[in-house]
N, C-alpha and C. Protein backbone atom coordinates (compact mmCIF):
# COMPACT_ATOMS: atom_id res chain seq x y z
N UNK A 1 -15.22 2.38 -17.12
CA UNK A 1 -13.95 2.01 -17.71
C UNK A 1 -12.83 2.69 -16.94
N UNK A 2 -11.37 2.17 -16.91
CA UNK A 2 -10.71 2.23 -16.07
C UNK A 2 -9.64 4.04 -17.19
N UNK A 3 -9.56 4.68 -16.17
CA UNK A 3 -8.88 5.85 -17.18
C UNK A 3 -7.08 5.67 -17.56
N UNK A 4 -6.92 4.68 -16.97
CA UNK A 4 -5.38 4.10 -16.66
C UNK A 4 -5.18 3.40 -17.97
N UNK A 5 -6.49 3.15 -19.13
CA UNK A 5 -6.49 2.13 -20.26
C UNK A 5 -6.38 3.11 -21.08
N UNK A 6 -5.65 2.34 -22.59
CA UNK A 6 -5.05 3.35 -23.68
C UNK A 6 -5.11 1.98 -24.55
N UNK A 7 -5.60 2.24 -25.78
CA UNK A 7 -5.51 1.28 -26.82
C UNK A 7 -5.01 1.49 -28.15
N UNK A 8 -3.98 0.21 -28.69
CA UNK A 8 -3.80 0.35 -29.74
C UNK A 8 -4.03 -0.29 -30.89
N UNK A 9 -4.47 0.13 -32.12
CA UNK A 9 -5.13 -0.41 -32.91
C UNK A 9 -3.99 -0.76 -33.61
N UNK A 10 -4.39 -2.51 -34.28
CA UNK A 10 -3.04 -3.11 -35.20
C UNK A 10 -3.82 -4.39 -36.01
N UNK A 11 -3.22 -4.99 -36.45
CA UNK A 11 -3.60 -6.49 -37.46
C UNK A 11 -2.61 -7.45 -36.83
N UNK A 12 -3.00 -8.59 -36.91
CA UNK A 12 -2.32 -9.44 -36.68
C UNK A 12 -1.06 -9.84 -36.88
N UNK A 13 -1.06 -9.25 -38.34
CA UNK A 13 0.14 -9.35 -39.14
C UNK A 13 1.58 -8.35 -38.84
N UNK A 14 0.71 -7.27 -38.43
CA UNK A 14 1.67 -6.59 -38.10
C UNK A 14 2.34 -6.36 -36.73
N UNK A 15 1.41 -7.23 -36.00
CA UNK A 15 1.73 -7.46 -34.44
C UNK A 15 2.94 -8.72 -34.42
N UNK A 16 2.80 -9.73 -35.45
CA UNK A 16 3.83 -10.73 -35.90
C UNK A 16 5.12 -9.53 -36.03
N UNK A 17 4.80 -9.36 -37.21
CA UNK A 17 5.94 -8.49 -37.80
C UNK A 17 6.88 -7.33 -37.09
N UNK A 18 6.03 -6.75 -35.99
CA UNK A 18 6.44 -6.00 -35.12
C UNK A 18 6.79 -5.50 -33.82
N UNK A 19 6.40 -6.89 -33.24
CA UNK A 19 6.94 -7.77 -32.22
C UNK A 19 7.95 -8.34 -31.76
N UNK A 20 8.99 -7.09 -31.30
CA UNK A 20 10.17 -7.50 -30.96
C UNK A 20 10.70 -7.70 -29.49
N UNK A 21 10.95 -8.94 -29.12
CA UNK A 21 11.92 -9.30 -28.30
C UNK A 21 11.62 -8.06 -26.80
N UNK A 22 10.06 -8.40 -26.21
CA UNK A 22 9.32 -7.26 -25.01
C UNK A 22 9.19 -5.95 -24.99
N UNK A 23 9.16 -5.39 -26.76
CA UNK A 23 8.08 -4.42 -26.80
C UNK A 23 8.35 -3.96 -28.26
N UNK A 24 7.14 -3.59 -28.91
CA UNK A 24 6.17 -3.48 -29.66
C UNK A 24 6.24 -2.56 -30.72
N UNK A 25 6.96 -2.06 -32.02
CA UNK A 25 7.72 -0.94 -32.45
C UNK A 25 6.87 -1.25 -33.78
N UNK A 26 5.71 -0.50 -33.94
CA UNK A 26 5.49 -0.40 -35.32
C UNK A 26 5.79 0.54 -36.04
N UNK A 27 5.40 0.76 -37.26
CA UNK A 27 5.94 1.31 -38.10
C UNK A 27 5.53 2.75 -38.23
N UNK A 28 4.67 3.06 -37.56
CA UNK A 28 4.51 4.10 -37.25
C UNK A 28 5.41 5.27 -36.23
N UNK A 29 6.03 4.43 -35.47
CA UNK A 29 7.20 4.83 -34.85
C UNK A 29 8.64 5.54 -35.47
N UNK A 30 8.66 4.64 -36.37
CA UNK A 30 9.98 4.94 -37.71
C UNK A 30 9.33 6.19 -38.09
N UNK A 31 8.46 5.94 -39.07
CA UNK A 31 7.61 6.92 -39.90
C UNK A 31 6.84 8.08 -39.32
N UNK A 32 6.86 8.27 -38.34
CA UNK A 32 6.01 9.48 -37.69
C UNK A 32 6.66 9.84 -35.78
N UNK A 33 7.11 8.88 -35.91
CA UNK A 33 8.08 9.04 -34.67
C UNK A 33 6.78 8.56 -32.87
N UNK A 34 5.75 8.33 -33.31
CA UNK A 34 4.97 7.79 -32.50
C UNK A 34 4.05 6.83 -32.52
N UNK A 35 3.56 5.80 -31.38
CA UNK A 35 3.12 5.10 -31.84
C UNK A 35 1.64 5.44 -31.43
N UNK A 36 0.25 5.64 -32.65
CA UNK A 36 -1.00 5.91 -32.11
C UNK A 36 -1.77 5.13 -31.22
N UNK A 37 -2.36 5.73 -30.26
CA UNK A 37 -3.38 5.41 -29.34
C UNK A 37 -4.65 6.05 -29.17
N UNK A 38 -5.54 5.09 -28.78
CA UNK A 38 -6.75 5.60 -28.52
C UNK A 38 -7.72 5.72 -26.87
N UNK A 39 -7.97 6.54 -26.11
CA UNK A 39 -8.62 6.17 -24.93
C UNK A 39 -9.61 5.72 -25.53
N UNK A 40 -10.65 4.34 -24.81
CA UNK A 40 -11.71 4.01 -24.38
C UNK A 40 -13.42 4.38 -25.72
N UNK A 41 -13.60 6.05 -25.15
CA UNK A 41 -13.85 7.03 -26.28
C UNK A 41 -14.14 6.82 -27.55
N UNK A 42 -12.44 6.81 -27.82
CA UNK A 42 -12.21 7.31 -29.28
C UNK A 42 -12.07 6.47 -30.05
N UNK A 43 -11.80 4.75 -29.71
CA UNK A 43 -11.70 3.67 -30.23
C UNK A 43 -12.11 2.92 -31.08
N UNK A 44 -13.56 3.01 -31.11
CA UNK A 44 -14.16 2.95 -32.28
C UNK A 44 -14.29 3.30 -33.16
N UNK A 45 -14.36 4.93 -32.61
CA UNK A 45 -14.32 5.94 -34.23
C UNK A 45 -13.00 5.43 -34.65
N UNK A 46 -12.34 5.59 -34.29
CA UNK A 46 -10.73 5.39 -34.72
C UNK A 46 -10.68 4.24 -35.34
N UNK A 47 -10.73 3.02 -35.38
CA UNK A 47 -11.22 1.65 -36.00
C UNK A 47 -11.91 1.75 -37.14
N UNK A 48 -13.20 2.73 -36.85
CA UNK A 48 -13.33 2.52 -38.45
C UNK A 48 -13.47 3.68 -39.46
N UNK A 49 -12.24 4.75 -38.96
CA UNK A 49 -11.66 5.44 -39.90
C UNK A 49 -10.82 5.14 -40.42
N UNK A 50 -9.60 4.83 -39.84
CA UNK A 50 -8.46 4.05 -40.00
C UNK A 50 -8.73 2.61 -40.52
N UNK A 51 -9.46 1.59 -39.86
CA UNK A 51 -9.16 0.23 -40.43
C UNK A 51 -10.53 -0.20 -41.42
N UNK A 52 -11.23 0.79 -42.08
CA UNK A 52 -12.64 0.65 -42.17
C UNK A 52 -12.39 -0.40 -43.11
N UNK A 53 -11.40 -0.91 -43.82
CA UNK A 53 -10.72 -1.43 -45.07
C UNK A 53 -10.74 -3.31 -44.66
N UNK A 54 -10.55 -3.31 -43.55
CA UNK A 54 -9.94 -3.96 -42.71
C UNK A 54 -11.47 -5.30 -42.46
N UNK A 55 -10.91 -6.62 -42.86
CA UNK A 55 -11.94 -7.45 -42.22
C UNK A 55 -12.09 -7.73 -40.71
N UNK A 56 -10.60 -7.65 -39.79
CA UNK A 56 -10.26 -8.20 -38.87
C UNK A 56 -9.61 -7.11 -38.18
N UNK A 57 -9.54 -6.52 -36.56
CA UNK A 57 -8.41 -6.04 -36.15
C UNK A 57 -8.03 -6.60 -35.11
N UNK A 58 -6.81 -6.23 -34.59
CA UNK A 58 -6.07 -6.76 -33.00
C UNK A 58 -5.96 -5.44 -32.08
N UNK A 59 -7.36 -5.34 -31.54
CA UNK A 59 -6.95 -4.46 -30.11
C UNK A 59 -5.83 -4.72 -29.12
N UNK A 60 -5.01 -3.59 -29.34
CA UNK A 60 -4.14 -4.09 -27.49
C UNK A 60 -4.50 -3.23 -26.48
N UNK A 61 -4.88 -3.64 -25.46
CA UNK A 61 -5.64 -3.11 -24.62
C UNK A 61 -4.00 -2.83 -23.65
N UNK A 62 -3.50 -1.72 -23.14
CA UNK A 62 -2.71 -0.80 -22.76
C UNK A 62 -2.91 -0.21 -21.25
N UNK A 63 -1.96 -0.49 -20.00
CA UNK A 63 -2.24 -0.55 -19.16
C UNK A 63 -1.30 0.73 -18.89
N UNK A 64 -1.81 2.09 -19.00
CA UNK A 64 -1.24 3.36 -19.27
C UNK A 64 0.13 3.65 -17.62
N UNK A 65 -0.29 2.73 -17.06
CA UNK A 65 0.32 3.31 -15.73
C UNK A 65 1.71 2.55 -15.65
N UNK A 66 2.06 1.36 -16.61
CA UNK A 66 3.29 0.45 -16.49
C UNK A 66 4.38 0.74 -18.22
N UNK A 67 3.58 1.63 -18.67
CA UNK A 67 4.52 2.49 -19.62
C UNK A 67 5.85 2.60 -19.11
N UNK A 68 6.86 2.57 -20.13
CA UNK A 68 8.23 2.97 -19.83
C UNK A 68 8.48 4.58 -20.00
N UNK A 69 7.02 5.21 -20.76
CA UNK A 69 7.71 6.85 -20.99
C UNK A 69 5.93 7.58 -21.28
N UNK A 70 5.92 8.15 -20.32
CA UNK A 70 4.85 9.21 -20.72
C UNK A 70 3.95 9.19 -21.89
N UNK A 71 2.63 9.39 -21.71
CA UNK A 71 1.98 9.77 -23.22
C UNK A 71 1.99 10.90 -23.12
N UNK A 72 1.65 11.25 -24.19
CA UNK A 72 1.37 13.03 -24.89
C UNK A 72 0.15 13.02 -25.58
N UNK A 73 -0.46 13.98 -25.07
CA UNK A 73 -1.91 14.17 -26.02
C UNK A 73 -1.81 15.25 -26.78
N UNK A 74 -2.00 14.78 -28.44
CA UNK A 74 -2.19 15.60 -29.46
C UNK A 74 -2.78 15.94 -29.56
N UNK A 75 -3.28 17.08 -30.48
CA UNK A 75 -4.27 17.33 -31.45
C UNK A 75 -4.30 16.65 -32.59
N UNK A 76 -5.35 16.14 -33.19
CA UNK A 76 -5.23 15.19 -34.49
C UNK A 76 -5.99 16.53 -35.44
N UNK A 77 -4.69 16.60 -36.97
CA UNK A 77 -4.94 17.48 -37.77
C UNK A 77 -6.38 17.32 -38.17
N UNK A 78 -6.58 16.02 -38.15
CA UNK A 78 -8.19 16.17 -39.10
C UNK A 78 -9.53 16.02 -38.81
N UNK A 79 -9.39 15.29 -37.40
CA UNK A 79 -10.72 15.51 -36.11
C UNK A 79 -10.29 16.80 -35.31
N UNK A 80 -9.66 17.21 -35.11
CA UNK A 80 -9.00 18.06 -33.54
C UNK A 80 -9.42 17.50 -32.77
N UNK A 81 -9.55 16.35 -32.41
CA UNK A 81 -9.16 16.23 -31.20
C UNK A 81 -7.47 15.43 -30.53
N UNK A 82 -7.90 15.73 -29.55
CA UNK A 82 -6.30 14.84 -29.05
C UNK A 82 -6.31 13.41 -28.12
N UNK A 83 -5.42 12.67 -29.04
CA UNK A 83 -4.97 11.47 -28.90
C UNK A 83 -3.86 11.17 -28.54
N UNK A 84 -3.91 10.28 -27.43
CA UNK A 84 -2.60 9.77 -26.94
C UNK A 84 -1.59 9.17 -27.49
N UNK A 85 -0.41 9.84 -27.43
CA UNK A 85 0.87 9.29 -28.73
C UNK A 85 1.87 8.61 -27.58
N UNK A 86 2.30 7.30 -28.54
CA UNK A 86 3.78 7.35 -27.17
C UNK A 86 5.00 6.95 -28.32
N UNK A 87 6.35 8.08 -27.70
CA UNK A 87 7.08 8.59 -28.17
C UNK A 87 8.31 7.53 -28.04
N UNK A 88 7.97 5.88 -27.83
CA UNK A 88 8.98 5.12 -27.53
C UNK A 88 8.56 3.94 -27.30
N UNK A 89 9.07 2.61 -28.12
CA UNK A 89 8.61 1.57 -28.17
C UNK A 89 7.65 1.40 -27.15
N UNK A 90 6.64 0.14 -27.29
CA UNK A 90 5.70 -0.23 -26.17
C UNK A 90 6.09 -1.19 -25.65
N UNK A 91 6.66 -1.09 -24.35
CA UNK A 91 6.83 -2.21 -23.62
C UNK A 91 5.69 -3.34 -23.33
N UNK A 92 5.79 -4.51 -23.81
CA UNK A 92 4.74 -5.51 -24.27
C UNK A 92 4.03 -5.79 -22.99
N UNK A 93 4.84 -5.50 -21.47
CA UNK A 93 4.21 -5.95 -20.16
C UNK A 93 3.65 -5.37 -19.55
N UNK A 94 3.18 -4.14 -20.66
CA UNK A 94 1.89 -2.46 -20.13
C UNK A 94 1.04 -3.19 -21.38
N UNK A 95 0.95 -4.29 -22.13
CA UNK A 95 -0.64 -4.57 -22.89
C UNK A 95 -1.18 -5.87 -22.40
N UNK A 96 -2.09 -5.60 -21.50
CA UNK A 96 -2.96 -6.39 -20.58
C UNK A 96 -3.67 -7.06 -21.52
N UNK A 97 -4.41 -7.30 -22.65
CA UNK A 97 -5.02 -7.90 -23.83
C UNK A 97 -5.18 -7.98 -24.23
N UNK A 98 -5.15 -8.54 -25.95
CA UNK A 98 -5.39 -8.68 -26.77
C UNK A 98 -6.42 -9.05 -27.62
N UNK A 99 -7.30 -8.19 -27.95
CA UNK A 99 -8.63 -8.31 -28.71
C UNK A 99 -8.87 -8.60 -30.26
N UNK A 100 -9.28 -9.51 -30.89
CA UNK A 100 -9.32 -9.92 -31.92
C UNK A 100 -10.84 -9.13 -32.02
N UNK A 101 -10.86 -8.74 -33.33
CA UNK A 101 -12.67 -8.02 -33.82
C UNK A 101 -12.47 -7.91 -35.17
N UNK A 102 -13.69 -8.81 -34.87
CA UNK A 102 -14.16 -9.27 -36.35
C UNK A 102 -15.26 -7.73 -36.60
N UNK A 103 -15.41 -7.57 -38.27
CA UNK A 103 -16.30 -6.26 -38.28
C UNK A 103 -17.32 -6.89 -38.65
N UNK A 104 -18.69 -5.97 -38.70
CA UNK A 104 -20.07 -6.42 -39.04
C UNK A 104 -20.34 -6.95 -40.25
N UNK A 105 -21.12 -7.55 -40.41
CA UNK A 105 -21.43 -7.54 -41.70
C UNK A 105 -21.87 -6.21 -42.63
N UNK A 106 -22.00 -5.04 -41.96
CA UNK A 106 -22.08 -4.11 -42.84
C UNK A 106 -20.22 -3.18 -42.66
N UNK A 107 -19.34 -4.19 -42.56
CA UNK A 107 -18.32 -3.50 -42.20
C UNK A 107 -17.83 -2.98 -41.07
N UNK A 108 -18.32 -2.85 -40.31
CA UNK A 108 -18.34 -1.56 -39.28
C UNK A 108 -17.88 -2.44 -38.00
N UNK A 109 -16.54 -1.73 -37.20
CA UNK A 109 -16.24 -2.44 -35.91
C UNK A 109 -16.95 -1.83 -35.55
N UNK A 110 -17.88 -2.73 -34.37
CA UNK A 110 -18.65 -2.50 -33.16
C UNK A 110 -17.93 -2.68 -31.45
N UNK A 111 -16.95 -1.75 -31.00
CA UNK A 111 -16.35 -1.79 -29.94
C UNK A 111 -17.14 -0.98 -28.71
N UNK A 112 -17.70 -1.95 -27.73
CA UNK A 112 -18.35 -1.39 -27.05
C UNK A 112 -18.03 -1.50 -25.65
N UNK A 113 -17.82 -0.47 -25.13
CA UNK A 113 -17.30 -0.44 -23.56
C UNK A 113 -18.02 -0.35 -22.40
N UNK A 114 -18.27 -1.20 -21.53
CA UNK A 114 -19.10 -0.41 -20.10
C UNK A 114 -18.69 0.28 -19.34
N UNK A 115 -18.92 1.20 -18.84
CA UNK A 115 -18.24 2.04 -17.64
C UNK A 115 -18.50 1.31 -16.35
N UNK A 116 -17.94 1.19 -15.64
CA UNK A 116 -18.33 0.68 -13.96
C UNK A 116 -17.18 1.29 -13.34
């Protein structure tokens, strides 16, 4: 997998809703002042901690190098580990694709990556 990739986890609905006019301001931005990301990694876990609720999600697959502003890697209070935050809308022409995932029938996104 390419280390230049950064993903963000969303719904459809809110990719409608938050989809402004070439780049990407959810609400997490307002409310926490960043918008979450996941490398490669952490993506899955992250999917189904966060969306475990969730029948459907919209991966945006994030082309880390055509960013308008730096990521920052956190520490996350309740895993420790650190996750890539970005501190300023997402310019829509750094998300290379858009992944629709459906979850298992026992719930569970199955996001699986190859390395090459």
């Amino acid at each position: 997998m390419r280390d230049d990739l950064l993903f963000h986890i969303t719904t459809k609905e809110d990719w409608k809703t938050f989809n402004n006019s070439g780049s990407f301001e959810p609400e997490s931005l307002d409310s926490e002042g960043f918008i979450h990301c996941s490398t490669g990694e952490q993506v899955e876990d992250t999917a189904n901690r966060i969306f475990g609720d969730k029948d459907e999600i919209l991966l945006l697959v994030i082309d880390a190098t055509t960013l308008h502003e730096d990521i920052k890697y956190e520490k996350d209070a309740d895993t420790g580990e650190k996750f890539p935050h970005l501190y300023s809308p997402l310019n829509t022409n750094a998300i290379i694709d858009k992944i629709t995932i459906k979850a298992e029938d026992d719930g569970h996104f199955d996001i699986a990556f190859t390395t090459s």
